[in-house]
Protein backbone atom coordinates (compact mmCIF):
# COMPACT_ATOMS: atom_id res chain seq x y z
CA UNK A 1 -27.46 -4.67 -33.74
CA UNK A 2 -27.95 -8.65 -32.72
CA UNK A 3 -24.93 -9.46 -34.68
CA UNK A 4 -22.93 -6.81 -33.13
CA UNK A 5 -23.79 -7.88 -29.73
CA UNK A 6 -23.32 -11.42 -30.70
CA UNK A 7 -19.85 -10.91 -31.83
CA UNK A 8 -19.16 -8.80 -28.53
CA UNK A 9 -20.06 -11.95 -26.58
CA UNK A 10 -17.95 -14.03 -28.46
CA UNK A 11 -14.83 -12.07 -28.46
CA UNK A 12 -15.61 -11.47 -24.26
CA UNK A 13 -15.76 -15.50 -24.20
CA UNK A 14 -11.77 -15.22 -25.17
CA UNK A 15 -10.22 -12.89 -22.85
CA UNK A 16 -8.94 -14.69 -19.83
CA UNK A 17 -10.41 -13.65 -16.44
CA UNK A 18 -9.15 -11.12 -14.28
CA UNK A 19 -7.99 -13.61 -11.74
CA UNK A 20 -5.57 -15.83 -13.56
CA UNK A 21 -3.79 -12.10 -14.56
CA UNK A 22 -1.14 -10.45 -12.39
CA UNK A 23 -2.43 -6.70 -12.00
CA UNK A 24 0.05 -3.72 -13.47
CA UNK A 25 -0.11 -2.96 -9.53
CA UNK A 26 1.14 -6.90 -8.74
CA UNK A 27 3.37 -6.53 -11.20
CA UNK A 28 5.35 -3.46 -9.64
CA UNK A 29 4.82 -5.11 -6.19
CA UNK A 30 6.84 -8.34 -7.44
CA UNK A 31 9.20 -6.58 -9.23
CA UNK A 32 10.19 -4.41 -6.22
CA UNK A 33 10.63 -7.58 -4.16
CA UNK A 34 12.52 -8.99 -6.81
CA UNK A 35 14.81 -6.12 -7.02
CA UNK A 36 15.02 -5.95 -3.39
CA UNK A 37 16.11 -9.98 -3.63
CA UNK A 38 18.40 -9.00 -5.98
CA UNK A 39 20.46 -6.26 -3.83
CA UNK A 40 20.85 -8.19 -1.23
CA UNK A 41 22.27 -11.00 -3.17
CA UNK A 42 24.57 -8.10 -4.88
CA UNK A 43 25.73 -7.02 -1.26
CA UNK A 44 26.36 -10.69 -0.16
CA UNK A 45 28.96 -11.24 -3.08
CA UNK A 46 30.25 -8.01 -2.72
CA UNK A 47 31.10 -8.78 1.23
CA UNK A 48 32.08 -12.02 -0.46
CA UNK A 49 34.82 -9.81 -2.58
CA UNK A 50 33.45 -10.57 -5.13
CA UNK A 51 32.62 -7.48 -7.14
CA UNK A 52 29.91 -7.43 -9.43
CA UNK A 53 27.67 -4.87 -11.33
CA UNK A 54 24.06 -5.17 -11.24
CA UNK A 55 23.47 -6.52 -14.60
CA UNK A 56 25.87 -9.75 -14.08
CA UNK A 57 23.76 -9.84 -10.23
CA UNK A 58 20.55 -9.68 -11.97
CA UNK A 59 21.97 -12.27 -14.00
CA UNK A 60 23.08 -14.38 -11.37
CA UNK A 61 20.22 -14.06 -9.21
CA UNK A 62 18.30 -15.71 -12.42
CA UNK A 63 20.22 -18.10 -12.51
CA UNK A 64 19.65 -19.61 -8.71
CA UNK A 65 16.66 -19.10 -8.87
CA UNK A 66 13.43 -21.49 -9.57
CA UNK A 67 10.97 -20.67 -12.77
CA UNK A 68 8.22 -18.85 -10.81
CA UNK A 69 10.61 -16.02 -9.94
CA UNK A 70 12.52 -16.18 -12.88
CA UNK A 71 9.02 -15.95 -14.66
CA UNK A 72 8.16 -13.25 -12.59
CA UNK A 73 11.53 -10.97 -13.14
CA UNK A 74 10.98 -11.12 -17.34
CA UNK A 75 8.05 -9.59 -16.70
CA UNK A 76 8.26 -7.23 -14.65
CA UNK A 77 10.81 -6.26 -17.66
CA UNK A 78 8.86 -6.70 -20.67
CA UNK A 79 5.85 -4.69 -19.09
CA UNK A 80 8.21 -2.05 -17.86
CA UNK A 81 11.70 -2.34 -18.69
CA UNK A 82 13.21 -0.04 -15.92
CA UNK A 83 11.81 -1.63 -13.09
CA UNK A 84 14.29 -3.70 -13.20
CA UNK A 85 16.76 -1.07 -13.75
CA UNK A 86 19.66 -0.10 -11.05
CA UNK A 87 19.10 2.81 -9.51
């Protein structure tokens, strides 16, 4: 039973703590405001006349923007690829 509890302590030692870890629920938060950044960049080209669907604005929108939020968009899309989605 020591050993066991041992080894639990050990492996506990190598998860990272809560606080350094974006929530699921932080997650979805960011990646609405994201996707929210995202349309209204879409709707400024557009008025722009420059037509555009929302993959290349996604795209684009990565592309301006610094490594925190680009950080942020992947993932929102690796933990749940249609949040990113249009709807």
């Amino acid at each position: 039973m020591k050993d066991i509890l041992d080894s639990e302590k050990t492996t506990l030692k190598n998860i990272p703590h809560g606080h350094n870890n974006p929530s699921v629920r932080e997650i979805e938060d960011l990646a609405k405001d994201v996707k929210d950044s995202i349309n209204k960049y879409r709707t400024t080209e557009c008025q722009k006349g420059r037509e555009m669907d929302w993959d290349k604005a996604k795209d684009d929108w990565k592309a301006h923007q610094d490594e925190t939020s680009r950080h942020t968009a992947e993932l929102a899309e690796d933990v749940e690829p249609y949040m990113l989605l249009d709807e």
